[in-house]
Protein backbone atom coordinates (compact mmCIF):
# COMPACT_ATOMS: atom_id res chain seq x y z
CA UNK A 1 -13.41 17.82 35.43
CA UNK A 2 -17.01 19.64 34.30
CA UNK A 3 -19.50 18.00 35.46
CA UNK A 4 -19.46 14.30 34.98
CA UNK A 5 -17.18 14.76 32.40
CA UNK A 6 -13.18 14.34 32.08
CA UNK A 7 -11.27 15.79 29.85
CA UNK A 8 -7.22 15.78 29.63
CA UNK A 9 -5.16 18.52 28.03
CA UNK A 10 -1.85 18.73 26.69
CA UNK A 11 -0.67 21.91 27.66
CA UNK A 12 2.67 22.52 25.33
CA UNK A 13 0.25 21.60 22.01
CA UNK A 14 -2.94 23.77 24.10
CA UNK A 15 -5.38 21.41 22.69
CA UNK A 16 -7.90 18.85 24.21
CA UNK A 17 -6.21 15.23 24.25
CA UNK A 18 -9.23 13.15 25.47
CA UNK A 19 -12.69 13.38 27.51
CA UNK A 20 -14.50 10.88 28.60
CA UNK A 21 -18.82 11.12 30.23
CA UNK A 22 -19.03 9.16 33.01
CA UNK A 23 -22.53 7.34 33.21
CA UNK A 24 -24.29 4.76 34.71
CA UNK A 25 -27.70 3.21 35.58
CA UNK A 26 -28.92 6.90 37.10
CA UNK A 27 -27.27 10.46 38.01
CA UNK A 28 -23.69 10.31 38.79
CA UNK A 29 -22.45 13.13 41.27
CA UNK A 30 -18.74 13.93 41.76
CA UNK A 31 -18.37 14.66 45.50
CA UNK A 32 -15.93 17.18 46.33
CA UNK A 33 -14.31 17.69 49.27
CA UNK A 34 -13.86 20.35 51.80
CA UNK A 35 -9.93 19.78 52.38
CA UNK A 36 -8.65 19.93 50.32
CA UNK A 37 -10.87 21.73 48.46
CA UNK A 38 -10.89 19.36 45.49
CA UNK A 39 -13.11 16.58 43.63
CA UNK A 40 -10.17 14.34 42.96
CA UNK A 41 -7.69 13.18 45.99
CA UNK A 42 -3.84 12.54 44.59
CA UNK A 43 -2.97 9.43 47.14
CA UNK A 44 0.38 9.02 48.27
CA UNK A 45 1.25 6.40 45.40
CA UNK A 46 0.60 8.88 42.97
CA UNK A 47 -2.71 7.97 42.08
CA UNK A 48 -5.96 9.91 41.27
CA UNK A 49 -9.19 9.10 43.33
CA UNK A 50 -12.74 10.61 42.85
CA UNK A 51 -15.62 9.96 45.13
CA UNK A 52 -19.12 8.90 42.97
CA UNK A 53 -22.30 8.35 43.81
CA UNK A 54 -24.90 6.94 41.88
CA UNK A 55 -28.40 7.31 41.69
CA UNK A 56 -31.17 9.91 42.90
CA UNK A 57 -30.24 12.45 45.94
CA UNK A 58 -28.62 11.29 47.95
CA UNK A 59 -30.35 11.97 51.59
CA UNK A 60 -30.18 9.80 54.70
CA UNK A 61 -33.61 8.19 53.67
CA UNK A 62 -32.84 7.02 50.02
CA UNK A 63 -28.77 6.35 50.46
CA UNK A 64 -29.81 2.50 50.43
CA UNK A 65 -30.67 2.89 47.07
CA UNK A 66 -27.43 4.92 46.17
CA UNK A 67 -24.04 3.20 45.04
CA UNK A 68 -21.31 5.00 46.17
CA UNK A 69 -17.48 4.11 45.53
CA UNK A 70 -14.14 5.51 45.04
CA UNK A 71 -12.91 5.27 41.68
CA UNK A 72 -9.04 5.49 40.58
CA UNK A 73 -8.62 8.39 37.44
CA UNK A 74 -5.76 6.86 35.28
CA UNK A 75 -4.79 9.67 32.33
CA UNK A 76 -1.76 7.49 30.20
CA UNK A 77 1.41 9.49 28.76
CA UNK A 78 -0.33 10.15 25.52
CA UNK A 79 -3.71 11.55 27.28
CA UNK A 80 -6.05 8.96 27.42
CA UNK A 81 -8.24 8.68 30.43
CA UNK A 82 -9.33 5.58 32.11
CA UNK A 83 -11.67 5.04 35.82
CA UNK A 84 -11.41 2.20 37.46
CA UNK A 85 -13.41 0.99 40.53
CA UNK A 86 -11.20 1.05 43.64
CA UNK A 87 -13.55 0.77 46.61
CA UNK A 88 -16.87 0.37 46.85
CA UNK A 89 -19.07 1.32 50.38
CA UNK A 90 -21.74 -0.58 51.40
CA UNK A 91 -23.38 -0.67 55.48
CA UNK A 92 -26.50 -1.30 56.77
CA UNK A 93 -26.95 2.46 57.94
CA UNK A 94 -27.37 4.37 54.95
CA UNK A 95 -26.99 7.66 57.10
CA UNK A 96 -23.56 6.84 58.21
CA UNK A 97 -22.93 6.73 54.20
CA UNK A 98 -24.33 10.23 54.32
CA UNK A 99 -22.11 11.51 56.49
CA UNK A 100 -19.14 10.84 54.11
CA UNK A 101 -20.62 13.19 51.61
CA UNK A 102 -18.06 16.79 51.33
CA UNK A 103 -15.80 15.76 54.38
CA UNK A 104 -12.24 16.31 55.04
CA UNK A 105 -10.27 13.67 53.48
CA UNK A 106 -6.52 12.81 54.35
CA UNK A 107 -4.41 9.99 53.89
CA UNK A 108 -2.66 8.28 57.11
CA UNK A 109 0.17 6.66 56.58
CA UNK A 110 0.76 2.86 58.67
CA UNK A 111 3.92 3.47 60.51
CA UNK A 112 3.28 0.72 63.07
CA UNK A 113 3.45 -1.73 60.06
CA UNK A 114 5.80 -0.21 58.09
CA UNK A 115 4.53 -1.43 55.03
CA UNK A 116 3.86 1.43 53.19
CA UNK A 117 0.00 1.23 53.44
CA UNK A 118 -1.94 4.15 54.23
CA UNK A 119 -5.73 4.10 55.61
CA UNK A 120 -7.97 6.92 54.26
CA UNK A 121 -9.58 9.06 56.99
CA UNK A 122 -12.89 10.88 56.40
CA UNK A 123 -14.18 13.26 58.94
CA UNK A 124 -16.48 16.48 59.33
CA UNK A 125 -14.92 19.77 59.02
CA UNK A 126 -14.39 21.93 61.84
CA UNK A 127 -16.71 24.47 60.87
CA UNK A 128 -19.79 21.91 61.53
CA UNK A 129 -20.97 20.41 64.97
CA UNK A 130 -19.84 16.62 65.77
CA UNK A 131 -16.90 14.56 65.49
CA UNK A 132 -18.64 12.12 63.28
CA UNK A 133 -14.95 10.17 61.29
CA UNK A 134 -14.50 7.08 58.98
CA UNK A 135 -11.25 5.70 58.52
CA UNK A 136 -10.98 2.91 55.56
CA UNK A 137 -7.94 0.83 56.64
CA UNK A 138 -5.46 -0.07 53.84
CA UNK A 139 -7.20 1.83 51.21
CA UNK A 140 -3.61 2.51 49.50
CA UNK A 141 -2.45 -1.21 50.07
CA UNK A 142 0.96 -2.61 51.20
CA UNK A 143 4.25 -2.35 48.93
CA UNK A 144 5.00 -5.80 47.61
């Protein structure tokens, strides 16, 4: 990842296998988080997951106007890179959308259900005041 751009790499041949821009209507920012200290999350599946924004800022006052979903990273046995939309956020607050912005992410396993679902908790760091925390339930879905 540099920038808004992916690139995969086959390290045994040391040479560039594919890269791919993201774009979109208006800027697209990569958030990272701060733990792990990463921009993409491996779930428990095995999956890659970034968190993008897109359009100008974003601050509290202009977040309305700011799309901002998780995207699955998909990079295929020969190299080639694929993102898919996985989960899009939307709520009437745009603040409390700008308070998931470089948080601690973990997934949480659902051991009451025992289904093999996992919710995806988002919460400040220590370091800063408040114990401001999102959870999205079932974000890695149930085995089948």
């Amino acid at each position: 990842m540099h920038g808004s751009s992916l690139l995969s790499f086959d390290v045994a041949a040391s040479r560039f296998v594919d890269g791919l821009n993201l774009t979109a209507d208006g800027p697209i920012a990569v958030w990272e988080f701060e733990r792990p200290d990463r921009r993409m999350l491996r779930a428990p599946d095995d999956r890659l997951v970034m968190y993008v924004t897109v359009g100008e800022g974003p601050t509290e006052a202009t977040f309305h106007e700011v799309d901002v979903a998780f995207h699955e990273v998909d990079v295929a046995a020969d190299g080639t890179i694929s993102v898919t939309p996985l989960v899009t956020l939307a709520t009437d607050d745009p603040a409390a959308l700008a308070r998931t912005l470089g948080v601690v992410a973990a997934f949480v396993p659902d051991l009451t259900a025992g289904d093999g679902s996992c919710d995806l908790f988002l919460g400040v760091p220590w370091r800063y005041p408040g114990s401001d925390a999102r959870v999205i339930r079932d974000f890695i879905p149930p085995r089948r």
